[in-house]
C-alpha atoms as a PDB file:
ATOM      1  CA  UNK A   1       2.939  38.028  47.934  1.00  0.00           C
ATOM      2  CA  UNK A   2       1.565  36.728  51.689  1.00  0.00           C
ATOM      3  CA  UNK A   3      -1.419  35.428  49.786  1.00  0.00           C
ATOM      4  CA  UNK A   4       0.688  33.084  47.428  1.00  0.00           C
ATOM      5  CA  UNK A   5       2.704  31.886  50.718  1.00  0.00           C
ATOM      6  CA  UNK A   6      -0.478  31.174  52.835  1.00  0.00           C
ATOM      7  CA  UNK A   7      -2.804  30.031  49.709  1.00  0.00           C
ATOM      8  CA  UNK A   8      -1.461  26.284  50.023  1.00  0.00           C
ATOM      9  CA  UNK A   9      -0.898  26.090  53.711  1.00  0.00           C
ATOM     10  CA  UNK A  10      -4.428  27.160  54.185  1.00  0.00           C
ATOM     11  CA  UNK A  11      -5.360  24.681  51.598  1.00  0.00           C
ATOM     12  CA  UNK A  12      -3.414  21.728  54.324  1.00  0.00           C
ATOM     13  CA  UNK A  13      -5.040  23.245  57.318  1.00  0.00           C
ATOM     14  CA  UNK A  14      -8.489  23.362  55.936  1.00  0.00           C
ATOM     15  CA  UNK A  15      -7.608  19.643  54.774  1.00  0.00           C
ATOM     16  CA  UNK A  16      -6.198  18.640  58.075  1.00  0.00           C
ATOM     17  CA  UNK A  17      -9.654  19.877  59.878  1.00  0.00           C
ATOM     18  CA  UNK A  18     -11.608  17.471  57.469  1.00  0.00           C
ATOM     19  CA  UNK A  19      -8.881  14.525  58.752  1.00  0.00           C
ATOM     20  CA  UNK A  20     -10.136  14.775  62.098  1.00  0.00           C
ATOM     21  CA  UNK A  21      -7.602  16.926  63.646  1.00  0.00           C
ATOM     22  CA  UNK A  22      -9.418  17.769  66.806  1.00  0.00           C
ATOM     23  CA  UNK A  23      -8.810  19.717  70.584  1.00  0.00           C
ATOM     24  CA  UNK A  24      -6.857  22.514  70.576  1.00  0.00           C
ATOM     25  CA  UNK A  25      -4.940  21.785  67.630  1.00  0.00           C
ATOM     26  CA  UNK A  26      -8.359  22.214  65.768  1.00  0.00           C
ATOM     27  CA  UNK A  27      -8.980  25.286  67.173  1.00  0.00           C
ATOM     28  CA  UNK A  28      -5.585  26.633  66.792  1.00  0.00           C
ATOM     29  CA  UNK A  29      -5.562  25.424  62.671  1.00  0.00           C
ATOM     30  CA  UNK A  30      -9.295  26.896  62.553  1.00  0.00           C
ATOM     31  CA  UNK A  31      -7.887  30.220  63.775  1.00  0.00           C
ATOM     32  CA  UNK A  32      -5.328  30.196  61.396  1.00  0.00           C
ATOM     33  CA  UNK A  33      -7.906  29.328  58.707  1.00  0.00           C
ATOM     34  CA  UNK A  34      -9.669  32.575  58.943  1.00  0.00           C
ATOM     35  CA  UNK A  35      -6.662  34.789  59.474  1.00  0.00           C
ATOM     36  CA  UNK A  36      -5.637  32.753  55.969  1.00  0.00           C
ATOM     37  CA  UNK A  37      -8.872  34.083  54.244  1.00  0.00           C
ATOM     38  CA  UNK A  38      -8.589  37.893  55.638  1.00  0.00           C
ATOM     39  CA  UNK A  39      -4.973  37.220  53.962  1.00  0.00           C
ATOM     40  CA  UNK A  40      -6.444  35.995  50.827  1.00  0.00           C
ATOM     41  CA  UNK A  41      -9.367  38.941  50.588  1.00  0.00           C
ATOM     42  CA  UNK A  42      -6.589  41.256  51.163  1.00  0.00           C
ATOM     43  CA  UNK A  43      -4.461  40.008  48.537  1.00  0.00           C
ATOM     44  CA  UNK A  44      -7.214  40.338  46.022  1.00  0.00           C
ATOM     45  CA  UNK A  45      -7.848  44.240  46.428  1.00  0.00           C
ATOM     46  CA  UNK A  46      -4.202  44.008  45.828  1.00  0.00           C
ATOM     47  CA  UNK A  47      -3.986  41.921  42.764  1.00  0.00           C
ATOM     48  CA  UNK A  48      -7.352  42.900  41.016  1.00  0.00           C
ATOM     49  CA  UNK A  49      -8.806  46.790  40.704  1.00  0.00           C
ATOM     50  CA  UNK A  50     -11.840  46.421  43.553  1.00  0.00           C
ATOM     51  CA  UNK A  51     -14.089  49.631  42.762  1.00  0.00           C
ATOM     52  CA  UNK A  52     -16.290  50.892  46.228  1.00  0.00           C
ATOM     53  CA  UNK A  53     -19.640  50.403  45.139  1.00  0.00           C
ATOM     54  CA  UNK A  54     -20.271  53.823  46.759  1.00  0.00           C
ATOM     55  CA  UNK A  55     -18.311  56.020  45.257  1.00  0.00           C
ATOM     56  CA  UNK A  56     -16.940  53.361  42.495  1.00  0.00           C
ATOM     57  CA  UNK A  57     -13.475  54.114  43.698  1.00  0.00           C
ATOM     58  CA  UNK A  58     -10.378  51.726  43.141  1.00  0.00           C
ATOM     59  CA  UNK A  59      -9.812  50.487  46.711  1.00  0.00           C
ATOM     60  CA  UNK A  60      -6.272  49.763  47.603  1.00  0.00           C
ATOM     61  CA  UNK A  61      -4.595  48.045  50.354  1.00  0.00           C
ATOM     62  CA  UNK A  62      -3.889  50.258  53.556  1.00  0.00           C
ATOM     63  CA  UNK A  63      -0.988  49.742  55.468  1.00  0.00           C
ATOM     64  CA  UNK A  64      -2.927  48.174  58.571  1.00  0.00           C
ATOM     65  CA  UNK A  65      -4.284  45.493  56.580  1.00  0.00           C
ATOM     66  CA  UNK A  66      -0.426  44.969  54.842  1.00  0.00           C
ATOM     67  CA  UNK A  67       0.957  44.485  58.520  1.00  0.00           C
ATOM     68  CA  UNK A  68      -1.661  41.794  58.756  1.00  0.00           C
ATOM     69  CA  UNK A  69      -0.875  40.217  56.091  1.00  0.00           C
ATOM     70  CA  UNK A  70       2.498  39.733  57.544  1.00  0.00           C
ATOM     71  CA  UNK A  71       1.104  39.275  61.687  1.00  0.00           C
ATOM     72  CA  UNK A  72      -0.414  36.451  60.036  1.00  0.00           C
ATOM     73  CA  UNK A  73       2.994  34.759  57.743  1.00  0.00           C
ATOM     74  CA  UNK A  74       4.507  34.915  60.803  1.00  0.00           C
ATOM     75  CA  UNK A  75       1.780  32.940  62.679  1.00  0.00           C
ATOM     76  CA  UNK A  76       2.226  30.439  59.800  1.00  0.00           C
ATOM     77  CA  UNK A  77       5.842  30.054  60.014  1.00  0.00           C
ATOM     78  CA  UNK A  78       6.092  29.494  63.846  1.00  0.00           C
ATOM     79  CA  UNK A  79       2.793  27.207  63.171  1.00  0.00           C
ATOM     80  CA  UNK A  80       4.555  24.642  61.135  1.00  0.00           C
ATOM     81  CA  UNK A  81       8.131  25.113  61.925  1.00  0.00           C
ATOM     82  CA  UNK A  82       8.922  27.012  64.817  1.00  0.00           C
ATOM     83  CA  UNK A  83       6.279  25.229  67.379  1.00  0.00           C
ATOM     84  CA  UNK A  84       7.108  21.720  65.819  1.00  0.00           C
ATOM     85  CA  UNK A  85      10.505  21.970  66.365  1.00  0.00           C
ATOM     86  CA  UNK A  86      10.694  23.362  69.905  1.00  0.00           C
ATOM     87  CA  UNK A  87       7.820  20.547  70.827  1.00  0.00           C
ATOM     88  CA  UNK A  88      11.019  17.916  69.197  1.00  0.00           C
ATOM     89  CA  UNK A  89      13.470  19.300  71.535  1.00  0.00           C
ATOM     90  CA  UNK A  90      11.683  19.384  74.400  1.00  0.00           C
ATOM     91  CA  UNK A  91      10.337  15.966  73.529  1.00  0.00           C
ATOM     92  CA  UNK A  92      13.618  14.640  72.980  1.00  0.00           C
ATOM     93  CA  UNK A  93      15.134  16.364  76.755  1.00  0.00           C
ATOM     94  CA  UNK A  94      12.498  14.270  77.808  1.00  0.00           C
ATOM     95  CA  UNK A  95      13.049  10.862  76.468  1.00  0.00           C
ATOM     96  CA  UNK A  96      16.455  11.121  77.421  1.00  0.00           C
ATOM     97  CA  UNK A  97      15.459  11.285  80.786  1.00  0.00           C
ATOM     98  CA  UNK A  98      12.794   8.154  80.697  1.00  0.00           C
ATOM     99  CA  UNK A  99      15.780   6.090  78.942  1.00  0.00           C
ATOM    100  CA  UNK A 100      18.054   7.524  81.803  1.00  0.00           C
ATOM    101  CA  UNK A 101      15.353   6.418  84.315  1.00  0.00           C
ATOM    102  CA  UNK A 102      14.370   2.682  82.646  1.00  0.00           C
ATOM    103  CA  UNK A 103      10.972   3.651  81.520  1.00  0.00           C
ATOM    104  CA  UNK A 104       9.915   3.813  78.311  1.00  0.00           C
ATOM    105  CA  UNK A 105       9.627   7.282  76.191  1.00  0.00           C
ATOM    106  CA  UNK A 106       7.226   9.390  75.112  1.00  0.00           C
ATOM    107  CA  UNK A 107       4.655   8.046  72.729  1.00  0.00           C
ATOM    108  CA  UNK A 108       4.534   9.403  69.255  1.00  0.00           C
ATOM    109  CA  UNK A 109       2.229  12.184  68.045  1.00  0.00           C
ATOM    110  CA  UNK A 110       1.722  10.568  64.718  1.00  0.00           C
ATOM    111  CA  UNK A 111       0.581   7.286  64.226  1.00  0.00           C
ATOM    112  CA  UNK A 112       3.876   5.733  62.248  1.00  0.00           C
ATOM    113  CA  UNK A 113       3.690   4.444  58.707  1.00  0.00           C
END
């Protein structure tokens, strides 16, 4: 299940990396990117019988790597929504304050359509 939920956000962030995202957001989405693709490997010994090529054993999921698959859903989750929306608040506090004061606000993170 985590590896359907991250599959298309890691699909954006790998996107967003090739769109010039850059700093620490890059690093930050990067990060993410290869937490995503533990998730993904993960997912597969789930999904699909994995034999050990030692000792041709099914290999199964152990419950470290489960709890890692969900460490990193939550990462996700206060990635895109969580962050973003305590970043608006705070932004918003703030431009109050530069309207309050006659100056102008904040300018915006994304370049407007």
């Amino acid at each position: 299940m985590a590896k359907r939920l991250a599959l298309p956000v890691e699909i954006e962030l790998r996107a967003l990396g090739r769109l010039g995202f850059c700093g620490v957001e890059q690093r930050r989405a990067t990060t993410v990117v290869f937490r995503l693709d533990a998730v993904r490997n993960i997912g597969n010994f789930a999904a699909h019988p994995i034999k050990s090529l030692g000792s041709g054993e099914i290999m199964e999921v152990e419950p470290g790597e489960a709890g890692w698959s969900l460490d990193v859903l939550k990462e996700l989750f206060a990635f895109y929504f969580v962050r973003p929306a305590a970043i608006q608040k705070k932004r918003a506090a703030l431009n109050e304050k530069l309207i309050e004061a006659g100056k102008s606000i904040l300018k915006s993170a994304t370049p407007s359509a």
